[in-house]
Protein backbone atom coordinates (compact mmCIF):
# COMPACT_ATOMS: atom_id res chain seq x y z
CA UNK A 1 -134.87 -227.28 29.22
CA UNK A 2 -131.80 -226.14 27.55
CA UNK A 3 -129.86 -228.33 25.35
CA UNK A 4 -127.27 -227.46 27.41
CA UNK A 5 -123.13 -227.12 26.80
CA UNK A 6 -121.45 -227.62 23.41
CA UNK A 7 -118.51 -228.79 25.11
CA UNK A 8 -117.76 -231.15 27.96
CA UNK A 9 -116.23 -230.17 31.09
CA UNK A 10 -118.35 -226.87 32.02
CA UNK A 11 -119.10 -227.65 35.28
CA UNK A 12 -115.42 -227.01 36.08
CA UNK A 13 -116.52 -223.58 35.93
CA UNK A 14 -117.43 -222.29 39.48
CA UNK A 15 -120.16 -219.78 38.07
CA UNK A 16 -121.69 -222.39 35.62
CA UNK A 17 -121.65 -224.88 38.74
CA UNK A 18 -123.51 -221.92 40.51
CA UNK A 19 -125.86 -221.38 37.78
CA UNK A 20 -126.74 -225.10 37.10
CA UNK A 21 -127.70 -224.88 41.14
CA UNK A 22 -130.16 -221.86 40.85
CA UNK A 23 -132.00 -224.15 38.31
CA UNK A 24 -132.72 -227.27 40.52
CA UNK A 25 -135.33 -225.23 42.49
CA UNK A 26 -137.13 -224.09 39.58
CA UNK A 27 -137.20 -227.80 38.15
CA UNK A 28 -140.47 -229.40 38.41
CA UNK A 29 -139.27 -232.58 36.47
CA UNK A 30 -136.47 -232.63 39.77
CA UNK A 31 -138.80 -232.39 42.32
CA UNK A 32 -139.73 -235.90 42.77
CA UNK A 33 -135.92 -237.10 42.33
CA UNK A 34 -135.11 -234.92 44.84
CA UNK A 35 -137.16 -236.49 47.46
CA UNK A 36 -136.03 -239.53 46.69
CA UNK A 37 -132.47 -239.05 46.76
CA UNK A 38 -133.22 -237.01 50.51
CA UNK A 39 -134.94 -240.26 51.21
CA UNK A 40 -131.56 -242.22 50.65
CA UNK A 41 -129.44 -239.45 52.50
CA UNK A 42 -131.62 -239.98 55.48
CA UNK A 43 -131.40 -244.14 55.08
CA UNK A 44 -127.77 -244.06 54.28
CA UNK A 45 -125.63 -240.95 55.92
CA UNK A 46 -124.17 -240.66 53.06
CA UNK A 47 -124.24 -237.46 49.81
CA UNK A 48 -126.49 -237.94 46.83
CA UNK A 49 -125.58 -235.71 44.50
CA UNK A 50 -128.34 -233.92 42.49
CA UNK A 51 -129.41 -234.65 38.68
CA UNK A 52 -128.88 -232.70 36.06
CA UNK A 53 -131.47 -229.82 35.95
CA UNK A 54 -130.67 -229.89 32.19
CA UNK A 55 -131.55 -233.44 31.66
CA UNK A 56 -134.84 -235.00 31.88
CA UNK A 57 -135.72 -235.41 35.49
CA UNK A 58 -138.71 -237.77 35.50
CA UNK A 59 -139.74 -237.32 32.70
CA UNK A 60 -137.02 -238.85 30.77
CA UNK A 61 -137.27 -241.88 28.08
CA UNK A 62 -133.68 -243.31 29.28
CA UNK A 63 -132.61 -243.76 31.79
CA UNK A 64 -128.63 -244.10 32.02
CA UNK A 65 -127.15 -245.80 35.58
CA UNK A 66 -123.63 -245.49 35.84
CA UNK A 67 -122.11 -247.30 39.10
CA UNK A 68 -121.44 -244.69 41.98
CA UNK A 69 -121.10 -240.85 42.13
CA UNK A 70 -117.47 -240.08 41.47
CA UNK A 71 -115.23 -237.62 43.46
CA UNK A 72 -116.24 -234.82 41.15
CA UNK A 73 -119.45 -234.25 42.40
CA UNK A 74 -118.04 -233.10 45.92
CA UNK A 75 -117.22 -230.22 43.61
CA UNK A 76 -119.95 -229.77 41.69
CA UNK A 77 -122.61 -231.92 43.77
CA UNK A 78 -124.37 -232.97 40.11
CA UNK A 79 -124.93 -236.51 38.61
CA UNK A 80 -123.80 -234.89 35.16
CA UNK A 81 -122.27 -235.50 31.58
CA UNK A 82 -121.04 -231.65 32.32
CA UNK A 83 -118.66 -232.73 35.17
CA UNK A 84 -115.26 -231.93 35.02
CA UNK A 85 -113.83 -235.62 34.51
CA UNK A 86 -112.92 -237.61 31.53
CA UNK A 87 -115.45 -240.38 32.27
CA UNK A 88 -118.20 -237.40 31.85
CA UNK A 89 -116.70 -236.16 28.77
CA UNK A 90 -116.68 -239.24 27.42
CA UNK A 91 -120.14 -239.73 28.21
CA UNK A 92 -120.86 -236.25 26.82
CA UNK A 93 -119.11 -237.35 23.88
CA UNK A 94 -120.99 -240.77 23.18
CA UNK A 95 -124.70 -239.49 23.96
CA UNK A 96 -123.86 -236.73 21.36
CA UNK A 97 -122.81 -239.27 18.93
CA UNK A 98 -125.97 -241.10 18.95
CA UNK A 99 -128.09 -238.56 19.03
CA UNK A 100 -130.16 -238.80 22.13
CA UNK A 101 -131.48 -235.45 23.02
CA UNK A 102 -130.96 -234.72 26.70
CA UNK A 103 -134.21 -234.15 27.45
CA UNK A 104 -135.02 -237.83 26.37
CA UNK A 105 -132.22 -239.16 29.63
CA UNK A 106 -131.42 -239.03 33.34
CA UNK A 107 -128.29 -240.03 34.44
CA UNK A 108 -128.15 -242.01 37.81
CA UNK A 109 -125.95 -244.09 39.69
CA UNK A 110 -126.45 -247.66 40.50
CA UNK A 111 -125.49 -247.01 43.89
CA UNK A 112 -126.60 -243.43 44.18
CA UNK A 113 -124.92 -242.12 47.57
CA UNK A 114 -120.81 -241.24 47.64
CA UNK A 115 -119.46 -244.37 48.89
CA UNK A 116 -115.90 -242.65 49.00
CA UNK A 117 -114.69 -240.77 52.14
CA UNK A 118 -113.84 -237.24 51.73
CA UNK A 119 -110.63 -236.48 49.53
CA UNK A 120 -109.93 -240.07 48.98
CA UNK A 121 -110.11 -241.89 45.60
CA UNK A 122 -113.27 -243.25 44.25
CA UNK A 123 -113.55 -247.39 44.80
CA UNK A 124 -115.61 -249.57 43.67
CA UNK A 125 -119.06 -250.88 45.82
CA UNK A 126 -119.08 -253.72 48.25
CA UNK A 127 -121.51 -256.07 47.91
CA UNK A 128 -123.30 -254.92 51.22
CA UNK A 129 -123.80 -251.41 49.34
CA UNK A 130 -125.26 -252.91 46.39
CA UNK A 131 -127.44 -255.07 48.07
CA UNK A 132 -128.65 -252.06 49.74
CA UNK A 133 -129.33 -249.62 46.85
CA UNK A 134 -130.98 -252.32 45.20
CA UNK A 135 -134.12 -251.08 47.51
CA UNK A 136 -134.14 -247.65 45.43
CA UNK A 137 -134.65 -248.83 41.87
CA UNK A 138 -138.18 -249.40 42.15
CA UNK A 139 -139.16 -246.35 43.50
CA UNK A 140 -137.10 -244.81 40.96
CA UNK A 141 -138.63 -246.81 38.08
CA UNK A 142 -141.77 -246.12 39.18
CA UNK A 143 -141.25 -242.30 39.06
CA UNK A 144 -140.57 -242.41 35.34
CA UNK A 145 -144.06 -243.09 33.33
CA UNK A 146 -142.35 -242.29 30.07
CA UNK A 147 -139.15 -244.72 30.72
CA UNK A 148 -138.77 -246.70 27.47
CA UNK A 149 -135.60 -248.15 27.71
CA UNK A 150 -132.49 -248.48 30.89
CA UNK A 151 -128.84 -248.55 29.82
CA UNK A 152 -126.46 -250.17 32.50
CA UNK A 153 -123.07 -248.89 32.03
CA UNK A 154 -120.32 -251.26 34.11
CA UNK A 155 -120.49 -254.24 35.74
CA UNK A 156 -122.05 -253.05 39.01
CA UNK A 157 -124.74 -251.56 37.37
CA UNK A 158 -125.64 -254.46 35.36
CA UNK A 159 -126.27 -256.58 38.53
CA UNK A 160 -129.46 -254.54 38.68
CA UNK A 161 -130.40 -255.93 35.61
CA UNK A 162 -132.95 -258.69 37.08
CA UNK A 163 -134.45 -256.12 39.84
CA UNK A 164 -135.23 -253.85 36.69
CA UNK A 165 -137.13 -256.95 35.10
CA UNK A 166 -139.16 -257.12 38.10
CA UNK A 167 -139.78 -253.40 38.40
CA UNK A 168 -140.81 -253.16 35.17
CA UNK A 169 -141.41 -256.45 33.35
CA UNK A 170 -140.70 -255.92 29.32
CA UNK A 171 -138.37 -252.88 29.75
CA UNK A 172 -135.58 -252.94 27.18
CA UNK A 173 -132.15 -253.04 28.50
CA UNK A 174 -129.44 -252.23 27.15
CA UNK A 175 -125.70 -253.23 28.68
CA UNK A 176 -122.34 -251.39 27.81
CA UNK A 177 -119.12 -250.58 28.97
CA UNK A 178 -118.15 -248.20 31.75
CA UNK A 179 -116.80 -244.77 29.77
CA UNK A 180 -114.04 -244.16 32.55
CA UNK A 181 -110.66 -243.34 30.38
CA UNK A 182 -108.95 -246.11 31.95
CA UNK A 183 -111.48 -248.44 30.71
CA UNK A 184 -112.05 -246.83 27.44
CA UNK A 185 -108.23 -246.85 26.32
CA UNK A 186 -107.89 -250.65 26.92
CA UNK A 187 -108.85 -251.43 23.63
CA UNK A 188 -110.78 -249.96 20.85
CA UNK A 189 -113.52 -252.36 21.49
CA UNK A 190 -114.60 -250.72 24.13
CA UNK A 191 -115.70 -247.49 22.06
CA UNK A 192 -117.50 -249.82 19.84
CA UNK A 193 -119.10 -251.53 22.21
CA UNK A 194 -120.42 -248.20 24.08
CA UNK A 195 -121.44 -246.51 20.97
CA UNK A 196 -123.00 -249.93 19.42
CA UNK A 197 -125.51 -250.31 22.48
CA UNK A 198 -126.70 -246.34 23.15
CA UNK A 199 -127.17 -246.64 18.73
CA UNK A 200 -129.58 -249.55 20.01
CA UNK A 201 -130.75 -247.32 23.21
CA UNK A 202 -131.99 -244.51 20.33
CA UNK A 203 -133.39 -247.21 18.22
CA UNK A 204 -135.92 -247.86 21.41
CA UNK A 205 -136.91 -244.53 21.97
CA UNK A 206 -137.41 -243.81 17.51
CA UNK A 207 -134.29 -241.69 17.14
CA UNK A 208 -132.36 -244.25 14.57
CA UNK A 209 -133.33 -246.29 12.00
């Protein structure tokens, strides 16, 4: 796996998009996601988008759930830090910061299908559609032997945080802020608080002292 872009925002790039697509077949550390997140399509009717082929797939050590595919990935169909948003960038911007190689992480969505209907703005979950994706995190757990450590980023995600405790009793968890811009610019806090608890998320998988 590469270590991929240098920059945020590449997957704005139709050819990169392209490119990043011609790798998910090739991805044995994809494969099993991918039948998962086929599973869900069938259950729910609704897109998954794909993980990053660049990321660590299954074999990851973190494992990083945001809330709920945003409308970028109807353009780029990827669960990525390379999407062309500012949540993403920011994203890009704090895993950089502390140092967590992207092999080590998968990036996943709380709720994992597009709850959104097609060209409208991104909303948050209802509580029907988080009681229902609460059925995927223990398969998904359970395809990650090496998982050493979950960051929940947002408040949705962070309801999860007792069905994680039962998937995997002893897993550290570690909470933090959503990194959409709106949240991010309400206060410097919110930086400190992001980059305070993936610093903690590296401590659990060796990477910081």
């Amino acid at each position: 796996m590469s270590d991929g872009p240098a920059a945020p925002k590449s997957l704005a790039d139709p050819g990169v998009v392209a490119a990043r697509h011609a790798l998910v077949a090739a991805s044995p550390h994809l494969a099993p996601l991918r039948r998962l997140a086929e599973r869900i399509r069938a259950e729910q009717d609704r897109p998954v988008p794909e993980a990053d082929p660049l990321d660590g797939g299954v074999g990851a050590r973190l494992l990083l759930l945001l809330e709920t595919p945003g409308p970028a990935t109807g353009r780029t169909a990827f669960v990525s830090r390379d999407n062309p948003t500012g949540t993403a960038a920011n994203l890009f911007r704090f895993l950089g910061q502390a140092g967590i190689p992207r092999a080590d992480t998968l990036i996943w969505n709380a709720v994992p299908w597009v709850i959104h209907a097609p060209g409208a703005r991104n909303r948050a979950p209802r509580t029907r559609e988080i009681r229902a994706a609460r059925a995927y995190l223990p398969p998904l757990v359970a395809l990650m032997p090496d998982l050493a450590v979950v960051v929940l980023s947002g408040r949705v995600s962070q309801t999860l945080a007792p069905d994680l405790a039962a998937a995997r009793p002893g897993l550290p968890v570690v909470a933090i802020p959503h990194p959409s811009p709106t949240y991010v610019c309400t206060s410097p806090s919110v930086s400190l608080r992001i980059s305070a608890g993936l610093a903690e998320a590296a401590r659990h998988l060796g990477l910081a002292g």
